[in-house]
Protein backbone atom coordinates (compact mmCIF):
# COMPACT_ATOMS: atom_id res chain seq x y z
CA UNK A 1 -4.03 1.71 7.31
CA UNK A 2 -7.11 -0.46 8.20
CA UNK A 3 -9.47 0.36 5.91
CA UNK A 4 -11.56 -2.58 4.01
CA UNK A 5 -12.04 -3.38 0.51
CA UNK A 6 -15.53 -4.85 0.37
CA UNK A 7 -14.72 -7.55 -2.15
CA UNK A 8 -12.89 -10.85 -0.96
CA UNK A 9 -13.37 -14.54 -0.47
CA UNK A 10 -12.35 -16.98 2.32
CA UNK A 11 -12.67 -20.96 2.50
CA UNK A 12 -12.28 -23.00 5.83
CA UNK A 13 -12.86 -26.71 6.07
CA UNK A 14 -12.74 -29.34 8.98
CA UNK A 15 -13.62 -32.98 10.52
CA UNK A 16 -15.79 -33.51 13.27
CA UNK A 17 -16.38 -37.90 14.09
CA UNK A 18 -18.08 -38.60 11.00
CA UNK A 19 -19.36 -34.95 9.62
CA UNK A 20 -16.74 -33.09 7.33
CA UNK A 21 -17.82 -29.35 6.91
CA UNK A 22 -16.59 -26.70 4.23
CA UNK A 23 -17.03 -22.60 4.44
CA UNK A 24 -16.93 -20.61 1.65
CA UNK A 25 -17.96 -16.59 2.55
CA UNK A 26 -17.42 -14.22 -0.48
CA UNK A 27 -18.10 -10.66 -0.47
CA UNK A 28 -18.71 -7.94 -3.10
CA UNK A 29 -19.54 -4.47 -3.31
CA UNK A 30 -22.67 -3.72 -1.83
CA UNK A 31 -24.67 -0.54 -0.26
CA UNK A 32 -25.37 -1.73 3.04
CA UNK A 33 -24.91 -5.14 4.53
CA UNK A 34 -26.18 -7.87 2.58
CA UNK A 35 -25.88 -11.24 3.84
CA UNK A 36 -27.19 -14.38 1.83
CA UNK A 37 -26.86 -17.82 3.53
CA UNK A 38 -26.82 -21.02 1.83
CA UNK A 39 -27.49 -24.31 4.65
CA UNK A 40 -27.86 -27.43 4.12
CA UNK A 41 -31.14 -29.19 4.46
CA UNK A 42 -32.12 -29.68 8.05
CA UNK A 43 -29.75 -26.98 9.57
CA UNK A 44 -31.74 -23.85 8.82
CA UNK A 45 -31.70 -23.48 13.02
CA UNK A 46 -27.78 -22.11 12.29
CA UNK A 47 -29.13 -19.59 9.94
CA UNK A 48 -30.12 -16.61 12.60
CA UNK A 49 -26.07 -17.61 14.43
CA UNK A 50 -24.35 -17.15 11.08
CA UNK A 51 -26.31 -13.96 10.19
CA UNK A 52 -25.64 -12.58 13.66
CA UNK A 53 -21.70 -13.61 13.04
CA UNK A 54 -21.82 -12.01 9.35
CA UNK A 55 -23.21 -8.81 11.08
CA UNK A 56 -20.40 -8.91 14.21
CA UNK A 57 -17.71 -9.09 11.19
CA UNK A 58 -18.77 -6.58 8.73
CA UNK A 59 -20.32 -2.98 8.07
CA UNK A 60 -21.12 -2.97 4.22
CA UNK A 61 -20.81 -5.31 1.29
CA UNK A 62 -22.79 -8.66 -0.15
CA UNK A 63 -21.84 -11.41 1.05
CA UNK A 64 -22.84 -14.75 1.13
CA UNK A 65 -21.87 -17.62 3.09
CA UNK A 66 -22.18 -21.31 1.43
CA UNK A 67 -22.15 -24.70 4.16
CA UNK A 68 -21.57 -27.84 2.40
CA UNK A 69 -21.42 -30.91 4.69
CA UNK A 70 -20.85 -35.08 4.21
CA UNK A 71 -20.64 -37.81 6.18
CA UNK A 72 -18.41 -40.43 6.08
CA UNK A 73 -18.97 -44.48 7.03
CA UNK A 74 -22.64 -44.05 8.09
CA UNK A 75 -25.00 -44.51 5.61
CA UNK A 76 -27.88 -42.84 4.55
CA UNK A 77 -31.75 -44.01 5.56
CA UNK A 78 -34.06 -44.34 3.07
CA UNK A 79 -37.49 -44.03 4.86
CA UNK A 80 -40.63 -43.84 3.29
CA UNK A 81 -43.73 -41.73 4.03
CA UNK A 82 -46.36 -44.56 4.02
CA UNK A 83 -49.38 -42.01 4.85
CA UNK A 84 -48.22 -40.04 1.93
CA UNK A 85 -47.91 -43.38 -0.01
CA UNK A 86 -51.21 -44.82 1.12
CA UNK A 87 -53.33 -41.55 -0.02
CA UNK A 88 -51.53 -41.54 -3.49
CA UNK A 89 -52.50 -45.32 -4.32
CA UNK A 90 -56.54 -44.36 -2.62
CA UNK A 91 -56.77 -41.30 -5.33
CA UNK A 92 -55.34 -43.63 -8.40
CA UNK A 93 -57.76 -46.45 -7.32
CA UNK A 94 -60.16 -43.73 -7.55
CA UNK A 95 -59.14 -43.04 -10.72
CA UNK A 96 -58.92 -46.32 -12.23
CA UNK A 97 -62.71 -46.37 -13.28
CA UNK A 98 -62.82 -43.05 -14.88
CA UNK A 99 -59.65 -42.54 -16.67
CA UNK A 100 -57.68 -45.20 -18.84
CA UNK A 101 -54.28 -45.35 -17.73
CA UNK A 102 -51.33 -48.08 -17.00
CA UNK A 103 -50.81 -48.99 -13.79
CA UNK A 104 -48.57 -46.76 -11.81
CA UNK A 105 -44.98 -47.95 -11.59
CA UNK A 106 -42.41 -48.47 -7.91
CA UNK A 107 -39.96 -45.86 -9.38
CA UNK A 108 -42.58 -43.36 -10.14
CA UNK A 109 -44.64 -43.55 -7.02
CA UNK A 110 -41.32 -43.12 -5.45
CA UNK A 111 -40.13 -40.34 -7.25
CA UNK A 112 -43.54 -38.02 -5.93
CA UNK A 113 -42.22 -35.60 -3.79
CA UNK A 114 -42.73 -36.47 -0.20
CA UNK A 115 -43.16 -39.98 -0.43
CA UNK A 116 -39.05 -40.97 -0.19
CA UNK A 117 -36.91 -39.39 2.06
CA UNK A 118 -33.33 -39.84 2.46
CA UNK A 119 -32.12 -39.01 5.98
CA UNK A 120 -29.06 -39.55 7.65
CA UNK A 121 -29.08 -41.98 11.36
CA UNK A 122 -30.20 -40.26 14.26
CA UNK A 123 -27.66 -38.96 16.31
CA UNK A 124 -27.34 -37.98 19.55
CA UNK A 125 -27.28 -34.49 21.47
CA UNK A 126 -23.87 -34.68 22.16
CA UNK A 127 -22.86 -35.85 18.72
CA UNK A 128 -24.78 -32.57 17.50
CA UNK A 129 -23.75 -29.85 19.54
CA UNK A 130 -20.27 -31.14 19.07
CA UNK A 131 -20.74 -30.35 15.43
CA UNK A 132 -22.67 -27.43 15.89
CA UNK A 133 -19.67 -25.97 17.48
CA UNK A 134 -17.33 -26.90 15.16
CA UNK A 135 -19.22 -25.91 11.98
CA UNK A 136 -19.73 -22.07 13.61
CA UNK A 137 -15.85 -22.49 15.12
CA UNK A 138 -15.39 -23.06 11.04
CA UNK A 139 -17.79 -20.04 10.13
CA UNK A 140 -15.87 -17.78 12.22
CA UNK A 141 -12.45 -18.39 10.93
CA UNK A 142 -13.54 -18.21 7.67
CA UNK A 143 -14.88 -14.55 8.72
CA UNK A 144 -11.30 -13.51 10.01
CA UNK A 145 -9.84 -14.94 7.41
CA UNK A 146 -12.45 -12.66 4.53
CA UNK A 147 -11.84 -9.60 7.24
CA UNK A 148 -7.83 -10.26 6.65
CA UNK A 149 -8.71 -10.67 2.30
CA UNK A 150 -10.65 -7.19 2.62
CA UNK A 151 -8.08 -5.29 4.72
CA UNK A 152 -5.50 -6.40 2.16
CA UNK A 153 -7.31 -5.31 -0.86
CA UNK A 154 -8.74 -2.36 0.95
CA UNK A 155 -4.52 -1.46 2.06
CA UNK A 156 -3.93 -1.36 -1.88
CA UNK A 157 -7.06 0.68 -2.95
CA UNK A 158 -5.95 3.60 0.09
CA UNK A 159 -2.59 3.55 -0.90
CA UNK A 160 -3.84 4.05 -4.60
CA UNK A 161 -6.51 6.99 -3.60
CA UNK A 162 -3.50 8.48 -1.23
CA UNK A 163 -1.90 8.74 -4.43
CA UNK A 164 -5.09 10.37 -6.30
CA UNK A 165 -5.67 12.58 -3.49
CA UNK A 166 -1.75 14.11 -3.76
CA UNK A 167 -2.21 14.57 -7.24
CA UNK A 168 -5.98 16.69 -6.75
CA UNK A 169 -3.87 18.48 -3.79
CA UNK A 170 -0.83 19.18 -6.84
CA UNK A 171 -3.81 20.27 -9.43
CA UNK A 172 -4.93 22.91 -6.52
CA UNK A 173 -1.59 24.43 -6.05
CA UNK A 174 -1.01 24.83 -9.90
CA UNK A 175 -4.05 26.72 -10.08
CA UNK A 176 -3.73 28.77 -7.20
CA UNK A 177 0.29 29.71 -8.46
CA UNK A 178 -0.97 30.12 -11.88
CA UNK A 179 0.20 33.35 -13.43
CA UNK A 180 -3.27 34.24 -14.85
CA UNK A 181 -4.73 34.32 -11.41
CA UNK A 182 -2.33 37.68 -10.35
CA UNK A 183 -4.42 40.66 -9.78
CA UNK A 184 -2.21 42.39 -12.26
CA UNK A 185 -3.10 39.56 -15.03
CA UNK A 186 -7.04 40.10 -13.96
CA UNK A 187 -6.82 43.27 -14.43
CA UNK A 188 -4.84 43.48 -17.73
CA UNK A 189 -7.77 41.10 -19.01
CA UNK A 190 -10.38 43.47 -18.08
CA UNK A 191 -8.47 46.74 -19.08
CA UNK A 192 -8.26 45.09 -22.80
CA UNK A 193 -12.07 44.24 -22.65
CA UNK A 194 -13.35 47.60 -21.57
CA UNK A 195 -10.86 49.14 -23.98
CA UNK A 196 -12.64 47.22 -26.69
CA UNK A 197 -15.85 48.63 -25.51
CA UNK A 198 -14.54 52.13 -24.92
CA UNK A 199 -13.21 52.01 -29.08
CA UNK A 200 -16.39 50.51 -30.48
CA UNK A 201 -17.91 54.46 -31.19
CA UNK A 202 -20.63 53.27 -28.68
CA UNK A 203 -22.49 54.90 -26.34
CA UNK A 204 -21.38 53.44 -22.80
CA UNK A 205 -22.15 54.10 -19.61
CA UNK A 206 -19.10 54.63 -17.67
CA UNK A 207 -20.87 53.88 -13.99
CA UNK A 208 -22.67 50.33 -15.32
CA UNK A 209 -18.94 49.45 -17.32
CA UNK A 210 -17.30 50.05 -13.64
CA UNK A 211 -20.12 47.62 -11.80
CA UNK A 212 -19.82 44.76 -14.51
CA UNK A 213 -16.15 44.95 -14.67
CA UNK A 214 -16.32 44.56 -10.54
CA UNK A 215 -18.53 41.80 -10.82
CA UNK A 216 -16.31 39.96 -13.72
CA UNK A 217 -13.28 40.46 -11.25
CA UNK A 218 -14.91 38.67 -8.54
CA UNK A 219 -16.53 35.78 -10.58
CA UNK A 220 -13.02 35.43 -11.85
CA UNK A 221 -11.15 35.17 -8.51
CA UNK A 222 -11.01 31.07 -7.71
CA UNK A 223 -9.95 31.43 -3.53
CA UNK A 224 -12.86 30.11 -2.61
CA UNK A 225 -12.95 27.11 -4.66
CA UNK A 226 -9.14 26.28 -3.94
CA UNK A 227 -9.28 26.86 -0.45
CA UNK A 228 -12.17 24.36 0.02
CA UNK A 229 -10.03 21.58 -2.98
CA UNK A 230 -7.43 22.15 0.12
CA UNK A 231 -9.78 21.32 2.72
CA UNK A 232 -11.46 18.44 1.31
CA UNK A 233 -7.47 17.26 0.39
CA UNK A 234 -6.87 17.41 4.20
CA UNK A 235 -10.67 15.55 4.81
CA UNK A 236 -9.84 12.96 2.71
CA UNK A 237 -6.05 12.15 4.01
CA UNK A 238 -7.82 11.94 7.86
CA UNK A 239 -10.60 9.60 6.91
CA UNK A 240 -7.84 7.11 5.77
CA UNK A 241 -5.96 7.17 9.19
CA UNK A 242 -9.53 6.23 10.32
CA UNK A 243 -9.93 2.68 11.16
CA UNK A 244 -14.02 1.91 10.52
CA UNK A 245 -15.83 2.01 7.02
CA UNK A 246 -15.16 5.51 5.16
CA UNK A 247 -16.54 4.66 1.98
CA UNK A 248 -19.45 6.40 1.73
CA UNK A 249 -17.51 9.55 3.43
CA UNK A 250 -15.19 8.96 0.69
CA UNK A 251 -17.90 9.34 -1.90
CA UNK A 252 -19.49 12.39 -0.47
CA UNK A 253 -15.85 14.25 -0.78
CA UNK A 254 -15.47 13.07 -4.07
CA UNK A 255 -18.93 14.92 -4.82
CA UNK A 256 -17.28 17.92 -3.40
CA UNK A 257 -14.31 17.80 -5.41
CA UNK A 258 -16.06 17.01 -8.40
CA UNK A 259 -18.04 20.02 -7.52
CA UNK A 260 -15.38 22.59 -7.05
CA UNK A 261 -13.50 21.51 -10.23
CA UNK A 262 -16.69 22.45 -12.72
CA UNK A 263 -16.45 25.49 -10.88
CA UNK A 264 -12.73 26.04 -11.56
CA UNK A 265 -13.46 25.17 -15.28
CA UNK A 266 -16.92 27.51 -15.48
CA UNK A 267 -14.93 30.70 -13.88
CA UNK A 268 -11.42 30.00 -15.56
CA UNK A 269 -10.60 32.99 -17.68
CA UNK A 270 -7.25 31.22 -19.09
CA UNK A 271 -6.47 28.36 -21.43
CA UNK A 272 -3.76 27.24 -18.58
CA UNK A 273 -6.62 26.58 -15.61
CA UNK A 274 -8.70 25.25 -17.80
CA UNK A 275 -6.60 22.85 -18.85
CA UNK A 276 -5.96 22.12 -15.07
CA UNK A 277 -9.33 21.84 -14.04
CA UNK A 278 -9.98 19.27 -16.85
CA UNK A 279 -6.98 17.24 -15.71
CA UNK A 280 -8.63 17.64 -12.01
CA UNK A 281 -11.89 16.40 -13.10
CA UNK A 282 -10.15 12.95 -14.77
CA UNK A 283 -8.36 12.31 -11.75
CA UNK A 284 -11.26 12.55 -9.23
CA UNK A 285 -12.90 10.48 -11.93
CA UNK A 286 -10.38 7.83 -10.91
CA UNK A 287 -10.42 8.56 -6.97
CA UNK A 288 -14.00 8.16 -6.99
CA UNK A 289 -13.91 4.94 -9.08
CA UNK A 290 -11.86 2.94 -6.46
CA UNK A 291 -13.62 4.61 -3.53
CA UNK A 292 -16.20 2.19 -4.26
CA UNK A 293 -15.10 -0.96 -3.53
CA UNK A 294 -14.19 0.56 0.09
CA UNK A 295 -16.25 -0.34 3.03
């Protein structure tokens, strides 16, 4: 099986000269595709590469991937934004004579946004593409490696709704080789009932008893529903041969199965199928659960 789970997490790391890089991509459940990137400042230009990576990788789920870089035995600039500075002191000089304040202090003129920057040395082209490369050569091992988390949690959660779907296909059979279900049983039923009605003292008409009891034979037959519980038994075991996202294929059937077993339990006319199309409904409860977390 190749189906994905949509929930994992995946860390790479690496060294390039002076630059040391660190993935971390983590996915959850999600609708659709849902990617959230989190770059450092001054490498928002790898933002539309990552996304386009994230997209190449997966079909459904959030997932967010986190960059966190340092660099090692160069240190970082302090510059200082002198226009920025300069109109700052001009406005508190033009301040002085109408408000009574202290002076302004070094470490809060410095602390204004915009007027200290800490940047790292300028480096070359080379220097960047080189780590460029390696930081998306990082991203996309980290994506095989989340792919490889979600196909093993998604093996587990097929194998586990392989299992669900055997017992729904069990349920069917017990219903359709219930004894209650044999014409003779249906008609027994209906014999007693109109024999009730016939004893009451009264007045019946004989044609109308003859429709309704028609009508309650056919409302009681459950073919229909158990042929389709079959079908949807065979839908289900194909979609997880299938090697794309099924998930929301998955969900749909579970609709369908959910569907057919309030039929099963609105038509039963015996305690038995009742009690088999309530077990039904709890374990397509539990299919339908872990069909969520597939892609």
């Amino acid at each position: 099986m190749t189906i994905q789970s949509m929930t994992g997490f995946a860390r790479q790391e690496g060294v390039c000269g002076t630059l040391r890089w660190s993935w971390e991509v983590r996915s959850v459940n999600g609708k659709g595709l849902d990617c959230r990137i989190r770059l450092p400042v001054g490498y928002d230009r790898l933002e539309p590469m990552v996304r386009e990576a994230l997209k190449n990788g997966f079909q459904r789920g959030n997932i967010q991937a986190t960059l966190t870089l340092t660099r090692e035995g160069q240190a970082v600039q302090a510059v200082i934004n002198q226009e920025a500075l300069d109109a700052i002191v001009r406005m508190i000089e033009s301040l002085g004579d109408r408000i009574e304040a202290a002076p302004p202090r070094w470490d809060g003129l410095l602390n204004i946004r915009g007027v200290l920057e800490l940047k790292e040395p300028d480096l070359d082209s080379e220097t960047l593409a080189a780590e460029q490369g390696a930081i998306l050569e990082g991203l996309n091992l980290a994506i095989s490696d989340l792919r490889a988390a979600r196909l093993a949690e998604g093996g587990k959660i097929a194998a586990y709704v392989e299992a669900k779907v055997t017992e729904i296909h069990s349920l069917a059979v017990r219903v359709d080789e219930d004894p209650s279900r044999t014409q003779a049983a249906i008609g027994k039923r209906l014999a007693e009932q109109v024999s009730l009605l016939l004893n009451s003292g009264a007045e019946l008409d004989m044609n109308r008893i003859h429709q309704e009891a028609a009508m309650l034979a056919s409302k009681a037959d459950l073919r229909e529903e158990i042929d389709r519980l079959y079908a949807h038994v065979e839908a289900c075991r194909r979609l997880l041969e299938e090697t794309g996202p099924v998930g929301r294929k998955l969900d749909f059937l579970a609709q369908e199965f959910n569907r057919e077993a309030n039929t099963i339990c609105s038509k039963s006319n015996a305690a038995s199928v009742t009690a088999i199309g309530l077990e039904l409904k709890v374990i397509i409860d539990q299919f339908r659960e872990q069909i969520q977390n597939l892609e």
